[in-house]
Protein backbone atom coordinates (compact mmCIF):
# COMPACT_ATOMS: atom_id res chain seq x y z
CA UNK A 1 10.50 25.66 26.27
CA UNK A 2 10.10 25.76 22.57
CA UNK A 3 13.25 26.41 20.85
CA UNK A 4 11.38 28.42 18.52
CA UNK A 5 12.61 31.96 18.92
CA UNK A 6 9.06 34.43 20.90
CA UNK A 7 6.39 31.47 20.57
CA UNK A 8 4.66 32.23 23.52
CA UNK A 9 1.52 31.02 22.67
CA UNK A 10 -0.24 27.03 22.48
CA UNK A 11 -2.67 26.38 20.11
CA UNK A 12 -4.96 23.06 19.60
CA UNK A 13 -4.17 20.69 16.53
CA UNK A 14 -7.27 19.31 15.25
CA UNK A 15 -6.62 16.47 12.24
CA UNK A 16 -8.09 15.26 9.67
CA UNK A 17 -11.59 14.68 12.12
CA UNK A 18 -13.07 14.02 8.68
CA UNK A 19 -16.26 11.70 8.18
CA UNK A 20 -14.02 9.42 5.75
CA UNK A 21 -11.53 9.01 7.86
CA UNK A 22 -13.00 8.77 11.42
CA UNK A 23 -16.26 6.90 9.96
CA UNK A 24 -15.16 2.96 10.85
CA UNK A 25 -12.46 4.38 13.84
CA UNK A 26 -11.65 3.11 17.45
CA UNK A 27 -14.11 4.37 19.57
CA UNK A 28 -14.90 6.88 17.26
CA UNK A 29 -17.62 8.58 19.20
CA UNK A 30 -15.83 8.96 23.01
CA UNK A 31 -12.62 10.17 20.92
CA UNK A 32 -14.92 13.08 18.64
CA UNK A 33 -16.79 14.45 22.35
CA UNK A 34 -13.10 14.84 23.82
CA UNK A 35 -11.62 16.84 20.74
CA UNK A 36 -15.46 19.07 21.01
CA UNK A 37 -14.48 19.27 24.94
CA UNK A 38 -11.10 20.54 24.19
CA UNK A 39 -11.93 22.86 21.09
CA UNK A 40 -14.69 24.51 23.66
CA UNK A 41 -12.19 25.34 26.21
CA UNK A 42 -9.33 25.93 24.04
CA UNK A 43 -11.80 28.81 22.86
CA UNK A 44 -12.70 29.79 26.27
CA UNK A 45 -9.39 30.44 27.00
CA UNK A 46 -8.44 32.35 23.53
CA UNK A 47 -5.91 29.42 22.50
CA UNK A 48 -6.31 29.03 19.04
CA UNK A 49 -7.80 26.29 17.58
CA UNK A 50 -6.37 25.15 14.08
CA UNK A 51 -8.21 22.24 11.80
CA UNK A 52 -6.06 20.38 9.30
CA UNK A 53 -8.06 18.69 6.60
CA UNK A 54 -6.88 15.99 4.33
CA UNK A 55 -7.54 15.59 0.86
CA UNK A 56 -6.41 12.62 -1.75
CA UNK A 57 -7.80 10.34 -4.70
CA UNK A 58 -10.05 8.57 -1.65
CA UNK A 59 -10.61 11.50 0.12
CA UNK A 60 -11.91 14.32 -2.56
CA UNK A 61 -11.94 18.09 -1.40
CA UNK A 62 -15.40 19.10 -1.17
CA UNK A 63 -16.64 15.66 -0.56
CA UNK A 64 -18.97 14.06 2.20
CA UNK A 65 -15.79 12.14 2.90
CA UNK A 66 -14.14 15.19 3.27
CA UNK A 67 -16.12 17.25 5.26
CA UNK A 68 -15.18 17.63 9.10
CA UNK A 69 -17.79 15.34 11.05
CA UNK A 70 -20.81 16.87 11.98
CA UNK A 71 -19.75 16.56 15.55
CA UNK A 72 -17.58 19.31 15.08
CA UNK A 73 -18.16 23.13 13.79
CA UNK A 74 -15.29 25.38 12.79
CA UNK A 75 -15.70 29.04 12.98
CA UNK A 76 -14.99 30.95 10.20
CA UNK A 77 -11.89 32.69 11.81
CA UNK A 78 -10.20 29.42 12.92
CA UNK A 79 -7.45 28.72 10.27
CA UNK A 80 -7.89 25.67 8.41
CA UNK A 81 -5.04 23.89 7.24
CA UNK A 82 -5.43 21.39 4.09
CA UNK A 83 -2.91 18.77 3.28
CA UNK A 84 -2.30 15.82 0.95
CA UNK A 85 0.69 14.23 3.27
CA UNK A 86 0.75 13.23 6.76
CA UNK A 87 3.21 15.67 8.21
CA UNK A 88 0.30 18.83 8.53
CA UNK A 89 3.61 20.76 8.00
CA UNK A 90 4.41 19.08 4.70
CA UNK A 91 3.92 21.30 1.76
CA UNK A 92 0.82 23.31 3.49
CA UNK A 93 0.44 26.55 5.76
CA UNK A 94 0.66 25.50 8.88
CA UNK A 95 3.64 26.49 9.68
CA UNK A 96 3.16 30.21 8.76
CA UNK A 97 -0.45 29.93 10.45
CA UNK A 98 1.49 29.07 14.04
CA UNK A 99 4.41 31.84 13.44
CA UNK A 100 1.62 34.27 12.50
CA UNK A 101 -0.48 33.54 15.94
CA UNK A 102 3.32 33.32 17.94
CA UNK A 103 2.96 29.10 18.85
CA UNK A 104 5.24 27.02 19.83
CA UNK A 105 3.30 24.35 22.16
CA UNK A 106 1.10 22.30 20.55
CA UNK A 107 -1.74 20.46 21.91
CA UNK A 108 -2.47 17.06 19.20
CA UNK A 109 -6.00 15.75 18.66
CA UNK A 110 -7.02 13.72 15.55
CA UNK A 111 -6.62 10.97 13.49
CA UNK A 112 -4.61 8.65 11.93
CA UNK A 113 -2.71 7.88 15.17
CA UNK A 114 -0.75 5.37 12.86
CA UNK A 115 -0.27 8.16 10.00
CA UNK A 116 -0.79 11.91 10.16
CA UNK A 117 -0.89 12.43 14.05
CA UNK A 118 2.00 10.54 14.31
CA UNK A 119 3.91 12.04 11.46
CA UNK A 120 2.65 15.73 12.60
CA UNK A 121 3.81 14.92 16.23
CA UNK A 122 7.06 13.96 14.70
CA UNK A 123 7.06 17.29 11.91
CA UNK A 124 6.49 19.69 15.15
CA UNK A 125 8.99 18.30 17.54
CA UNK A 126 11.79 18.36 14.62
CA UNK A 127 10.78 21.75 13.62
CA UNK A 128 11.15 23.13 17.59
CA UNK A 129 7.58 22.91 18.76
CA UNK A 130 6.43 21.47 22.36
CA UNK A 131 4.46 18.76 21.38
CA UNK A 132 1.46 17.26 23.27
CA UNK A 133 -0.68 14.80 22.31
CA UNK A 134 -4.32 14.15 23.96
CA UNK A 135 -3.70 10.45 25.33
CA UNK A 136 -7.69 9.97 24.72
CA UNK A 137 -8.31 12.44 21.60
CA UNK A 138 -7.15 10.80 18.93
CA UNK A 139 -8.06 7.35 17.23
CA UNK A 140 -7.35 5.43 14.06
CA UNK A 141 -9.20 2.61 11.70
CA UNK A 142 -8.46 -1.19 12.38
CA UNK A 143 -5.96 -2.29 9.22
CA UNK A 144 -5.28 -5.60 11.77
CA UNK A 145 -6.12 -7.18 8.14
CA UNK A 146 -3.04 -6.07 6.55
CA UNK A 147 -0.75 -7.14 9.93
CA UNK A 148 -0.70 -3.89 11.63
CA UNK A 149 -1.97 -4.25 15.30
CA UNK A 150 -5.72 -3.76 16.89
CA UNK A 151 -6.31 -0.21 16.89
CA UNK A 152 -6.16 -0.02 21.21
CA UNK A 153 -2.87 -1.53 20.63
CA UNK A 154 -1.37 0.92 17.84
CA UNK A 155 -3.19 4.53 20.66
CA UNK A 156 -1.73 2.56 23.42
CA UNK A 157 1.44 2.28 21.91
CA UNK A 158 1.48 6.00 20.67
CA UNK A 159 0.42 7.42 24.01
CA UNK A 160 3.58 5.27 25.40
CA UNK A 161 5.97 5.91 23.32
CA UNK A 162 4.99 9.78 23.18
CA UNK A 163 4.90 9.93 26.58
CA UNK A 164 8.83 9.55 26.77
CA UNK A 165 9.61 11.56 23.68
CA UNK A 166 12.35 14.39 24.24
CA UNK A 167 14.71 16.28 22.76
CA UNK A 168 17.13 19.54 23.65
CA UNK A 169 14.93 22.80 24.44
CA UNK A 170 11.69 21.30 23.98
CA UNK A 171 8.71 18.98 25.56
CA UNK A 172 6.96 16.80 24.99
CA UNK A 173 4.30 14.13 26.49
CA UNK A 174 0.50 12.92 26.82
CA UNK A 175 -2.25 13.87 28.97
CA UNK A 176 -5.54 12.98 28.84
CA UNK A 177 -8.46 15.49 28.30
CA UNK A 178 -9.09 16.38 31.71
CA UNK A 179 -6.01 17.48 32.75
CA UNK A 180 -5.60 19.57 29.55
CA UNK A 181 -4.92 22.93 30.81
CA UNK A 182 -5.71 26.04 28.63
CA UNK A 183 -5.71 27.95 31.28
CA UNK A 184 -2.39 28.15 32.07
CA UNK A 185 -1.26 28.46 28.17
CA UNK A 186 -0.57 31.80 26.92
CA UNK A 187 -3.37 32.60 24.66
CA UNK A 188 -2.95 34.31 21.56
């Protein structure tokens, strides 16, 4: 459905799953065991599986911060997107990484729900991509101190709002981890 001209293929989104930014997030450990579930049958099934890594003054490249949690191992020949802006499409590769593997669904994991999955989500869909995010696969930190909801509140509220999302030639939605289906994507 993409209206990106011979995208075929789906590939997994996996952002920012750093130790700085994950470390103090909503049900941190449930969310990083569904993203290792999906990255292990994304692989399985040959869809590619791309990390995006942030870096800024908080968040130093080739910090402990900034390495992906533990919880997680990228291979070597899994592309690895960095960034320094929420969009994964702003100012980085990613966009030359998907045309070069023929994608034009994407399956969302990751964090900041409130910031870079959201803005990614957004960045695809306005670019032509299917966009799917994993209703139980991404989390974010609790900022209810500076008058932004609980963090259930601000998923819940993503998952609902994405979950209604369209736009001419192209799809979009949530579904939880279990009913992702690699199986029926066209692998790369």
């Amino acid at each position: 459905m993409t209206t990106i001209a011979d995208r075929p293929h789906t590939a997994l989104l996996v952002i920012d799953v750093q130790n700085g930014v994950v470390g103090d997030a909503h049900d941190r450990d449930r969310v990083i065991a569904n993203i290792a579930a999906l990255v292990e049958r994304a692989r399985a099934a040959g869809v590619p599986v791309v990390w995006v890594q942030h870096h800024a003054d908080d968040l130093p490249a080739g910090s402990e911060p900034w390495q992906i949690v533990p919880e997680l191992t990228r291979r070597d020949d899994e592309p690895l997107v960095h960034k320094a802006y929420g969009d994964s499409f702003e100012d980085t590769d990613l966009e030359r990484v998907l045309a070069g593997a023929r994608v034009g669904r994407l399956i969302v994991t990751g964090a900041q729900t409130d910031a870079c999955v959201r803005s990614t989500l957004h960045g695809g869909f306005t670019r032509g991509y299917d966009a799917v995010l994993v209703a139980d696969a991404h989390t974010t930190e609790d900022l209810s101190g500076y008058g932004a909801p609980p963090p259930a509140q601000v998923i819940t509220h993503t998952n609902l709002y994405w979950g209604f999302q369209s736009a001419p030639g192209r799809t979009a939605g949530t579904v939880d981890t279990a009913d992702v289906d690699f199986a029926g994507a066209v692998a790369a």
